[in-house]
C-alpha atoms as a PDB file:
ATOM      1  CA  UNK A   1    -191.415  51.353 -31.476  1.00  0.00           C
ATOM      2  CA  UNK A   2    -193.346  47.677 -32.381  1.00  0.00           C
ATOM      3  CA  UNK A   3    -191.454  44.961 -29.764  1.00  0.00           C
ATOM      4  CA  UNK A   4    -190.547  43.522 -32.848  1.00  0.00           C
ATOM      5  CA  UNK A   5    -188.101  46.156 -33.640  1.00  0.00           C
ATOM      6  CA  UNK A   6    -186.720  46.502 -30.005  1.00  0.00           C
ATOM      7  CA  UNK A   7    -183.674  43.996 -29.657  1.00  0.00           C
ATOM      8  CA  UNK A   8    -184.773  40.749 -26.514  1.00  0.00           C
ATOM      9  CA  UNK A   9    -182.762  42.673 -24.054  1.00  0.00           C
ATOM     10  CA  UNK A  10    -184.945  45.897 -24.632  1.00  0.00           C
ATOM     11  CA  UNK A  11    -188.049  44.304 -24.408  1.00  0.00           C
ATOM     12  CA  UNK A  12    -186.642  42.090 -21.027  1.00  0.00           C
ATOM     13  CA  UNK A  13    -185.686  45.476 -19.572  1.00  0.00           C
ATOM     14  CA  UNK A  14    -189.245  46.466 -20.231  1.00  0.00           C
ATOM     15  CA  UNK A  15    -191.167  43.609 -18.941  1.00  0.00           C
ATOM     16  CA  UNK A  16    -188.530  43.519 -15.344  1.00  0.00           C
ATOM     17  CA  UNK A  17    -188.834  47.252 -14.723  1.00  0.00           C
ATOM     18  CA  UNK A  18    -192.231  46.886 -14.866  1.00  0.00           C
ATOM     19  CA  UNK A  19    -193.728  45.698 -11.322  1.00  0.00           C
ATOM     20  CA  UNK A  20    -197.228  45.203 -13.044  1.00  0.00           C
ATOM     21  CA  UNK A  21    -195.658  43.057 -15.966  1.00  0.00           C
ATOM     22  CA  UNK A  22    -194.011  40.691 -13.607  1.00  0.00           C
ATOM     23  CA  UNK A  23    -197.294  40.671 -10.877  1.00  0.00           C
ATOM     24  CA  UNK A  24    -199.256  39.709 -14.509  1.00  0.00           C
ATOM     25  CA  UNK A  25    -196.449  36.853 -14.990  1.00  0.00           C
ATOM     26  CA  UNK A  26    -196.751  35.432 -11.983  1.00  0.00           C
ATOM     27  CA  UNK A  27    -200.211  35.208 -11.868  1.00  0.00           C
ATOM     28  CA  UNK A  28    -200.884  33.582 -14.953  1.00  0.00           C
ATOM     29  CA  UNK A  29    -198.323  31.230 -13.411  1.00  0.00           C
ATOM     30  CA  UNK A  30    -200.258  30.487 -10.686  1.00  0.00           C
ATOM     31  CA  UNK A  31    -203.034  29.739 -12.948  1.00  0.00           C
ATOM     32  CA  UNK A  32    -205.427  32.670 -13.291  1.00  0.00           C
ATOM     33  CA  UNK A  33    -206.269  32.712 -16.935  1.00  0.00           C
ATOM     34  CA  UNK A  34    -209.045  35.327 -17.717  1.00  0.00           C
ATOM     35  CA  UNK A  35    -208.445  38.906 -17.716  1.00  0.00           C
ATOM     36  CA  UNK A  36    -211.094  39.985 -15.479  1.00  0.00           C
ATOM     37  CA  UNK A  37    -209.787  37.248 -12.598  1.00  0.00           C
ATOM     38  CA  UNK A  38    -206.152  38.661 -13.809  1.00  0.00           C
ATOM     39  CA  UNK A  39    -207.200  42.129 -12.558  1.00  0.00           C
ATOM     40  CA  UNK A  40    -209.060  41.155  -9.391  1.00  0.00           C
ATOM     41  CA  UNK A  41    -205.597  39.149  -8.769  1.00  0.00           C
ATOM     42  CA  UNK A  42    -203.534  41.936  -9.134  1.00  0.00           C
ATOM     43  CA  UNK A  43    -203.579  44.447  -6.236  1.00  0.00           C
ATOM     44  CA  UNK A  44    -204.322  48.026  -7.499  1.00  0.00           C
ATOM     45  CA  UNK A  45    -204.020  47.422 -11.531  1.00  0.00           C
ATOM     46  CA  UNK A  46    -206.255  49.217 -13.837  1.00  0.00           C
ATOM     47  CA  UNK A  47    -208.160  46.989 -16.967  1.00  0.00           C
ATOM     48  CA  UNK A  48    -206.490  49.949 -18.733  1.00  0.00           C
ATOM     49  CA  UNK A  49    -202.834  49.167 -17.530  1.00  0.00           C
ATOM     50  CA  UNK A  50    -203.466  45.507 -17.505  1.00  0.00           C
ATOM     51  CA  UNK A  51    -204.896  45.334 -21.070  1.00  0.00           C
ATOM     52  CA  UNK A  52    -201.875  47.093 -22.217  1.00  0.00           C
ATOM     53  CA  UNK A  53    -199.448  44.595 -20.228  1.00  0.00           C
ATOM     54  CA  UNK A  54    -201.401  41.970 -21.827  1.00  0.00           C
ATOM     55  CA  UNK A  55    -200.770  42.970 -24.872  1.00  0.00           C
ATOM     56  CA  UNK A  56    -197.452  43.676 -24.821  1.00  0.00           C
ATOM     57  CA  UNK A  57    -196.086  40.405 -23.000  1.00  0.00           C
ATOM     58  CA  UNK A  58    -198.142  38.635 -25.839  1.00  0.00           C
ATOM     59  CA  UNK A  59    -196.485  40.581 -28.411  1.00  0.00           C
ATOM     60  CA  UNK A  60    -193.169  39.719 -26.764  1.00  0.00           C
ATOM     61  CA  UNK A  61    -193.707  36.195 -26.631  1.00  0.00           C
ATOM     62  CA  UNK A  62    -194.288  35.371 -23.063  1.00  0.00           C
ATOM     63  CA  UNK A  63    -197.926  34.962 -22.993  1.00  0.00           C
ATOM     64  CA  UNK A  64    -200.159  33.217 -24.993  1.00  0.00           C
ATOM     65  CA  UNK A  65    -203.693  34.368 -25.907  1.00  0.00           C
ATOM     66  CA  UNK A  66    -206.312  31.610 -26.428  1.00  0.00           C
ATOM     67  CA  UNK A  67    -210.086  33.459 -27.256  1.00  0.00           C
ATOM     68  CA  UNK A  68    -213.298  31.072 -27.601  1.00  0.00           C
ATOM     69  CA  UNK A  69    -215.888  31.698 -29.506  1.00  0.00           C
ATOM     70  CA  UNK A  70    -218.645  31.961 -27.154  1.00  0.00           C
ATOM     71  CA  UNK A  71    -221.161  33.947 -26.757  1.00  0.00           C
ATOM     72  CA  UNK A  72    -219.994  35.764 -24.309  1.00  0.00           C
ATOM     73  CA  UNK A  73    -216.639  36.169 -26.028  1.00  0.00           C
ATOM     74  CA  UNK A  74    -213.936  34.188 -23.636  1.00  0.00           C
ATOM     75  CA  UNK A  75    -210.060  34.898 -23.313  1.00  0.00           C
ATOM     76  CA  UNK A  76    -207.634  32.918 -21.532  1.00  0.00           C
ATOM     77  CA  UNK A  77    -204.137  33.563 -21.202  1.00  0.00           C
ATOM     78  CA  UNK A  78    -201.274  31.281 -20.705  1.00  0.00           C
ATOM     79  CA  UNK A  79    -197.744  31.309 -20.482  1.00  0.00           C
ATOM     80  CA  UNK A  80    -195.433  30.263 -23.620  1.00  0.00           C
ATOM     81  CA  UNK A  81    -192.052  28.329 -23.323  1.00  0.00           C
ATOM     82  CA  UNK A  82    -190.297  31.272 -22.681  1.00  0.00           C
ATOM     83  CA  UNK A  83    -192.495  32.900 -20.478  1.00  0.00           C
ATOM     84  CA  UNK A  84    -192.036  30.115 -17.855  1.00  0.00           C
ATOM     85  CA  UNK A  85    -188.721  30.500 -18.275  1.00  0.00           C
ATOM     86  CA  UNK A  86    -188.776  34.297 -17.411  1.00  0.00           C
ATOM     87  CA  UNK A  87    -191.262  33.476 -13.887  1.00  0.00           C
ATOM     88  CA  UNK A  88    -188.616  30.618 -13.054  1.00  0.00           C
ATOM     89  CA  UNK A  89    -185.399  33.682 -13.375  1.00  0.00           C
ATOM     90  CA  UNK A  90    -188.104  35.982 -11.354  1.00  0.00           C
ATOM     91  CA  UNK A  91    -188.972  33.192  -8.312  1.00  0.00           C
ATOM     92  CA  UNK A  92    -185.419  32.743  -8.095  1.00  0.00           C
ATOM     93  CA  UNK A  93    -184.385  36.421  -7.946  1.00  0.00           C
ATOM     94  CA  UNK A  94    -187.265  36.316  -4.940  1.00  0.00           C
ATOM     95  CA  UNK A  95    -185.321  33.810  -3.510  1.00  0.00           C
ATOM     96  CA  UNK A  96    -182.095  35.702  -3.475  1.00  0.00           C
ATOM     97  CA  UNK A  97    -183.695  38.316  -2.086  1.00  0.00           C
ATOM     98  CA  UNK A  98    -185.285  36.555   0.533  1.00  0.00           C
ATOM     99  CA  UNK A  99    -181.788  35.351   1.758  1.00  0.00           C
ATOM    100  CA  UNK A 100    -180.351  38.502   1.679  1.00  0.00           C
ATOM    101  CA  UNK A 101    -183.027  39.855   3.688  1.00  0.00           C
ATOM    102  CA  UNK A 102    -182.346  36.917   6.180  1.00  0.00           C
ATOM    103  CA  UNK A 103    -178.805  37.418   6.202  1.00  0.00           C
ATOM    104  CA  UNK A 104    -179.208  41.099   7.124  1.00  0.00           C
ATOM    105  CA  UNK A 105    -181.669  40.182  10.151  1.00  0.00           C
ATOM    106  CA  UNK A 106    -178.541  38.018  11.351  1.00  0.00           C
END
C-alpha cells in the first residue's frame, strides 16, 4: 500500500516500530546529511535497508531530500517540520525511559 493511502497513525506505527527508522531520524537530527555518512552512522544498517527507510520517511513527510547536480551526483537529507517534531516525541520518550530505569536502580 503507497503511504499515501495508509491513514498518519499507520504510517507513525511504521516509522516507531521500526528501530532503523528512528536510528535514521535521529541522525539526520544530529546533522549527518548524506546517505553514505547516514549508513556509516548507523550501527549494523544495510544501504539496502537504509535506502528503503529513506525513502519511505521521505514519502511520509519527515525527511526532506535535497540532490545537487554535481558531478558526482550529491544527496542530502534533512528533516521537515514534522519530522523534528517526531525526534523531539522520540528524545523525550528516551527521557522517560531513562528515569524509569533510574527509578528501578533505587
Amino acid at each position: 500500500m503507497p503511504p499515501s493511502a495508509q491513514s498518519a497513525y499507520s504510517q507513525l506505527e511504521d516509522v516507531i516500530g521500526c528501530k532503523w527508522s528512528v536510528s535514521v531520524l535521529r541522525a539526520v537530527a544530529a546533522g549527518v546529511a548524506r546517505p553514505g555518512a547516514l549508513e556509516r552512522h548507523v550501527n549494523g544498517i544495510s544501504t539496502k535497508v537504509l535506502s528503503e527507510r529513506l525513502r519511505k520517511l521521505t514519502a511520509y513527510g519527515l525527511l526532506a531530500k535535497q540532490v545537487y547536480a554535481e558531478v558526482p551526483p550529491r544527496t542530502e537529507y534533512s528533516l521537515t517540520r514534522n519530522g523534528q517534531k517526531l525526534v523531539s516525541i522520540i528524545d523525550q520518550i528516551q527521557l522517560l525511559d531513562n528515569e524509569i530505569r533510574n527509578d528501578e536502580l533505587r
